[in-house]
Protein backbone atom coordinates (compact mmCIF):
# COMPACT_ATOMS: atom_id res chain seq x y z
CA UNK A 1 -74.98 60.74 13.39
CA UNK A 2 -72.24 60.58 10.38
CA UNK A 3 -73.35 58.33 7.90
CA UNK A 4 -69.76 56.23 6.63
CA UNK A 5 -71.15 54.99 3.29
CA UNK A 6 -71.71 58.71 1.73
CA UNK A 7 -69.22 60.14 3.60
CA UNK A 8 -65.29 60.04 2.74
CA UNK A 9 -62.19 61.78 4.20
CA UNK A 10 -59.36 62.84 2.20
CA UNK A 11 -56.93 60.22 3.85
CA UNK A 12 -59.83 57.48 2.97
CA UNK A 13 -60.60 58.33 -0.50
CA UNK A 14 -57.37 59.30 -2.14
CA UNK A 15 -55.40 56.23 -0.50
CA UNK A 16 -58.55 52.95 -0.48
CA UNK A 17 -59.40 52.95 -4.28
CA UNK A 18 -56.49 52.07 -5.53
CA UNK A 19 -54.50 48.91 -5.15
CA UNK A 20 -50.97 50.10 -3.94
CA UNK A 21 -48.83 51.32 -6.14
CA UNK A 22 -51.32 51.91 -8.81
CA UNK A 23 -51.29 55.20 -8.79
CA UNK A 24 -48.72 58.44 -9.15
CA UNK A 25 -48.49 61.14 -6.44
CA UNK A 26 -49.89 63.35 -9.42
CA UNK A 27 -52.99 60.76 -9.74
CA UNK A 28 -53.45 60.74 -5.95
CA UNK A 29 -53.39 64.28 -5.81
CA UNK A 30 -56.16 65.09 -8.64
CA UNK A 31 -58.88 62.86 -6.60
CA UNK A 32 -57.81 65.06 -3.64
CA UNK A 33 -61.27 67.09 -3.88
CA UNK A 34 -60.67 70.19 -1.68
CA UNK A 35 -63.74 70.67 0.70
CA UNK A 36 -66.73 73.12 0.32
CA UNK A 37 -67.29 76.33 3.10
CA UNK A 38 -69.70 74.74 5.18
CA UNK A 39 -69.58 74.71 8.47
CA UNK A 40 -71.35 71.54 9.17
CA UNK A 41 -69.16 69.00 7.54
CA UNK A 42 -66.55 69.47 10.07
CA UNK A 43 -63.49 67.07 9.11
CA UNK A 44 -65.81 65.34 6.58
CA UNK A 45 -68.20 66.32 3.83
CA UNK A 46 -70.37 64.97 1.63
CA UNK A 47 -69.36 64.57 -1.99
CA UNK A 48 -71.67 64.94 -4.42
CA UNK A 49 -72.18 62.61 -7.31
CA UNK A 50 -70.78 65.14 -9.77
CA UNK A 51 -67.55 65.72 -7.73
CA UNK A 52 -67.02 61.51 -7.81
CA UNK A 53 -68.16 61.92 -11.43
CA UNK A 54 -65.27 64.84 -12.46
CA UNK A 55 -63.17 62.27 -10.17
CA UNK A 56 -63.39 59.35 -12.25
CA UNK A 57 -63.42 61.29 -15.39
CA UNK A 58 -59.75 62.51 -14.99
CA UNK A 59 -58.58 59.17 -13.49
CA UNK A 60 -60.13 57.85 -16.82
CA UNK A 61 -58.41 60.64 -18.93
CA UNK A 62 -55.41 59.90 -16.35
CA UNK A 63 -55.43 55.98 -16.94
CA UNK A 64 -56.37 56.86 -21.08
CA UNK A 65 -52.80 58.78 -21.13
CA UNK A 66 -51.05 55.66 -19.54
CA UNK A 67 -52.49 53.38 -21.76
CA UNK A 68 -51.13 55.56 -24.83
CA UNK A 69 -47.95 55.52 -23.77
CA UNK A 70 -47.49 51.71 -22.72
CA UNK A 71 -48.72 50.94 -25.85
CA UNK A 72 -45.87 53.67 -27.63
CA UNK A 73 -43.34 51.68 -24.91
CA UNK A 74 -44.84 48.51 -26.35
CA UNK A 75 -44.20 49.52 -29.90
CA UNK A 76 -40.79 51.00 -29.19
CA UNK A 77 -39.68 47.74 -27.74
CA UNK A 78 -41.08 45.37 -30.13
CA UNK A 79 -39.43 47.51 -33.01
CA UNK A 80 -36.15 47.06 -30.92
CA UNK A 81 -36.73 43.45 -30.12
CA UNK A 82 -37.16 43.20 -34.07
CA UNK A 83 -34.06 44.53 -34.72
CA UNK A 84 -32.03 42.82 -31.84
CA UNK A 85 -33.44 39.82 -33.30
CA UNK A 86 -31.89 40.75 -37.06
CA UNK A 87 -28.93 41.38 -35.38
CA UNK A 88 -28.47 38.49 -33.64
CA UNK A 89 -29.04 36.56 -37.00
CA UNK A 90 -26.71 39.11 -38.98
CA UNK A 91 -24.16 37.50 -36.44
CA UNK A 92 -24.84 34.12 -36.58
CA UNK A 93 -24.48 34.03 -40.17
CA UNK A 94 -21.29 36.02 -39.75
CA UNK A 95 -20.32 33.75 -37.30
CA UNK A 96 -21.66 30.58 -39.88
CA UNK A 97 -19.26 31.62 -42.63
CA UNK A 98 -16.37 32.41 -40.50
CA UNK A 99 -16.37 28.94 -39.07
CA UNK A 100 -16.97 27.74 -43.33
CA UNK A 101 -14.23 29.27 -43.80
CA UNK A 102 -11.89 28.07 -41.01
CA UNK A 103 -13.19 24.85 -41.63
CA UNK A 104 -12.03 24.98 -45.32
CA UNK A 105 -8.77 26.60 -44.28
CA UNK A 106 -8.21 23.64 -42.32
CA UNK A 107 -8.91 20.95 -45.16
CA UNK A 108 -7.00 23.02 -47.06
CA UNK A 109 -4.16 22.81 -44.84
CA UNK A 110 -4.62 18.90 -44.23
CA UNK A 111 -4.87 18.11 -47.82
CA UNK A 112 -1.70 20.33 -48.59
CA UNK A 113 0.54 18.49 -45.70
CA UNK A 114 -0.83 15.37 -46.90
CA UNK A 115 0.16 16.33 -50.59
CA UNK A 116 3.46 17.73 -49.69
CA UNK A 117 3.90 14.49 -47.81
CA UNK A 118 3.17 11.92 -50.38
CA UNK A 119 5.39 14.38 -52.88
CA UNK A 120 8.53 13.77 -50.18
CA UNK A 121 7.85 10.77 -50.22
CA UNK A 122 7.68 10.68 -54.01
CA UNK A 123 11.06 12.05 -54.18
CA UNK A 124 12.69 9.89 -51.99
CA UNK A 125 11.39 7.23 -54.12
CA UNK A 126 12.80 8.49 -57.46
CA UNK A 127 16.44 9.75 -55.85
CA UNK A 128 16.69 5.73 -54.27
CA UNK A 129 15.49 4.40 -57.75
CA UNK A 130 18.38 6.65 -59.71
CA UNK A 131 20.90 6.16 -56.77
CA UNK A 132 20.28 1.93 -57.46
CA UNK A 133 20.26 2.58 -61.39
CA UNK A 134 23.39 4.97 -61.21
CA UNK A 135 24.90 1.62 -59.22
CA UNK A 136 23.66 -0.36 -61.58
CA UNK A 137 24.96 1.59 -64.86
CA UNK A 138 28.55 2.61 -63.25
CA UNK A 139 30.06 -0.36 -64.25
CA UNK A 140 28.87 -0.25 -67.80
CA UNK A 141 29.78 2.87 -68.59
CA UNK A 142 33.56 2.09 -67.39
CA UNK A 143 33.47 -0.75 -69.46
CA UNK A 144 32.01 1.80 -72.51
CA UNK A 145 35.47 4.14 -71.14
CA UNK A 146 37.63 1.45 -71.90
CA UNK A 147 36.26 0.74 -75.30
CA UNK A 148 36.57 3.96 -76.44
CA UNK A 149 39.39 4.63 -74.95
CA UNK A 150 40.72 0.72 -76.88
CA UNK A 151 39.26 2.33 -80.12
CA UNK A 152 41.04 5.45 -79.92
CA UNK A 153 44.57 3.35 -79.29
CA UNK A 154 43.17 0.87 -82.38
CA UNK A 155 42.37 3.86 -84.62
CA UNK A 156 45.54 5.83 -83.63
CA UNK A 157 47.66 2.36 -84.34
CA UNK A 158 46.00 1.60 -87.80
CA UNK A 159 46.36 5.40 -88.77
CA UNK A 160 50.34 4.61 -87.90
CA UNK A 161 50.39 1.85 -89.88
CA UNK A 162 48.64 3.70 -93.09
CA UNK A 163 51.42 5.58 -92.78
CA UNK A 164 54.06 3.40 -92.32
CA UNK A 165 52.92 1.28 -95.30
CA UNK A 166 52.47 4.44 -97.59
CA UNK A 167 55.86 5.62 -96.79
CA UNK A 168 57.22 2.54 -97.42
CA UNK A 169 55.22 2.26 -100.59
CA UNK A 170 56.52 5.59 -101.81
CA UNK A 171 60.33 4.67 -101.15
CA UNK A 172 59.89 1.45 -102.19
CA UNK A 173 57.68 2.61 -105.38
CA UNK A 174 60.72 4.28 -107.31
CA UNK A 175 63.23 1.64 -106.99
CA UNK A 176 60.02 -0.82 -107.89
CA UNK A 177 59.80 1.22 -110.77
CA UNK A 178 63.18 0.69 -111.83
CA UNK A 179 63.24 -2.92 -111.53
CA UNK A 180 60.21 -3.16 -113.42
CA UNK A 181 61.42 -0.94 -116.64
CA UNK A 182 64.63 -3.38 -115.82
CA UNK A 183 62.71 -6.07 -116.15
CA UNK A 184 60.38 -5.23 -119.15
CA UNK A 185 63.45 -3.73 -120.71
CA UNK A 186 62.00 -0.53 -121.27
CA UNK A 187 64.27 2.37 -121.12
């Protein structure tokens, strides 16, 4: 009579351990004990506390290699999580100033319509104000024409006049002269 809780077939013990998917092939294969030459154990064998023993040790050593190189995986993608994140913040503050500086391109742009508006406006203000004092002036500075124009003709009729008197005064001076030596009896 086979005793079923010290005996194990290869099907049983490399595949009921182990939750599945636990395990590589390469795992599965180094519990596969390979059975001694005797003739009694016929499909199944006993297995010897020192066989389970080297059994567990290299699942240990098996599961102690794993462990080692979750934790490097671990590492690897914290330090790349770490540096995602400083990326992600290298282009949000990117991002920050960019919009800064649209949004002071824009006031920029506002303030400089509004500006060039109120000078337009400005303008048309001063060319109305010297188009109603132009209006205003025009008729004065006609008049101002005129005068000068009067003062010329006054000045140009007293200058004829100088004249005329001095010429006269000149012909008239030597036969003045004459009466007056005539009259004073000098000779």
């Amino acid at each position: 009579m086979r005793s079923t809780a010290s005996t194990w077939d290869r099907e049983t013990f490399s595949a009921t351990p182990f939750p599945k998917g636990c395990m590589t092939s390469a795992a599965t294969r180094q519990l596969d004990i390979p059975p001694k030459n005797n003739a009694n154990n016929g499909p199944y064998r006993m297995t010897s506390n020192d066989d389970i023993l080297r059994a567990l040790g290299r699942v240990e050593g098996g599961l102690t290699g794993i462990e080692d190189s979750v934790s490097h995986l671990r590492d690897e993608l914290s330090d790349e999580k770490d540096n995602a994140h400083e990326s992600r913040a290298v282009i949000h503050r990117r991002l920050d100033e960019q919009a800064r500086q649209i949004h002071l391109l824009d006031m920029t742009v506002t303030v400089s319509s509004n500006v060039d508006g109120q000078i337009r406006e400005e303008i048309k203000t001063l060319k109305d104000t010297v188009e109603k004092n132009h209006e205003a002036v025009a008729p004065t500075l006609e008049e101002w024409k005129k005068m000068k124009t009067l003062g010329y003709s006054i000045s140009g009729l007293i200058a004829f006049a100088g004249l005329t008197v001095g010429g006269i005064v000149a012909y008239a001076s030597d036969g003045a002269v004459a009466a007056l030596r005539h009259w004073l009896k000098i000779n």
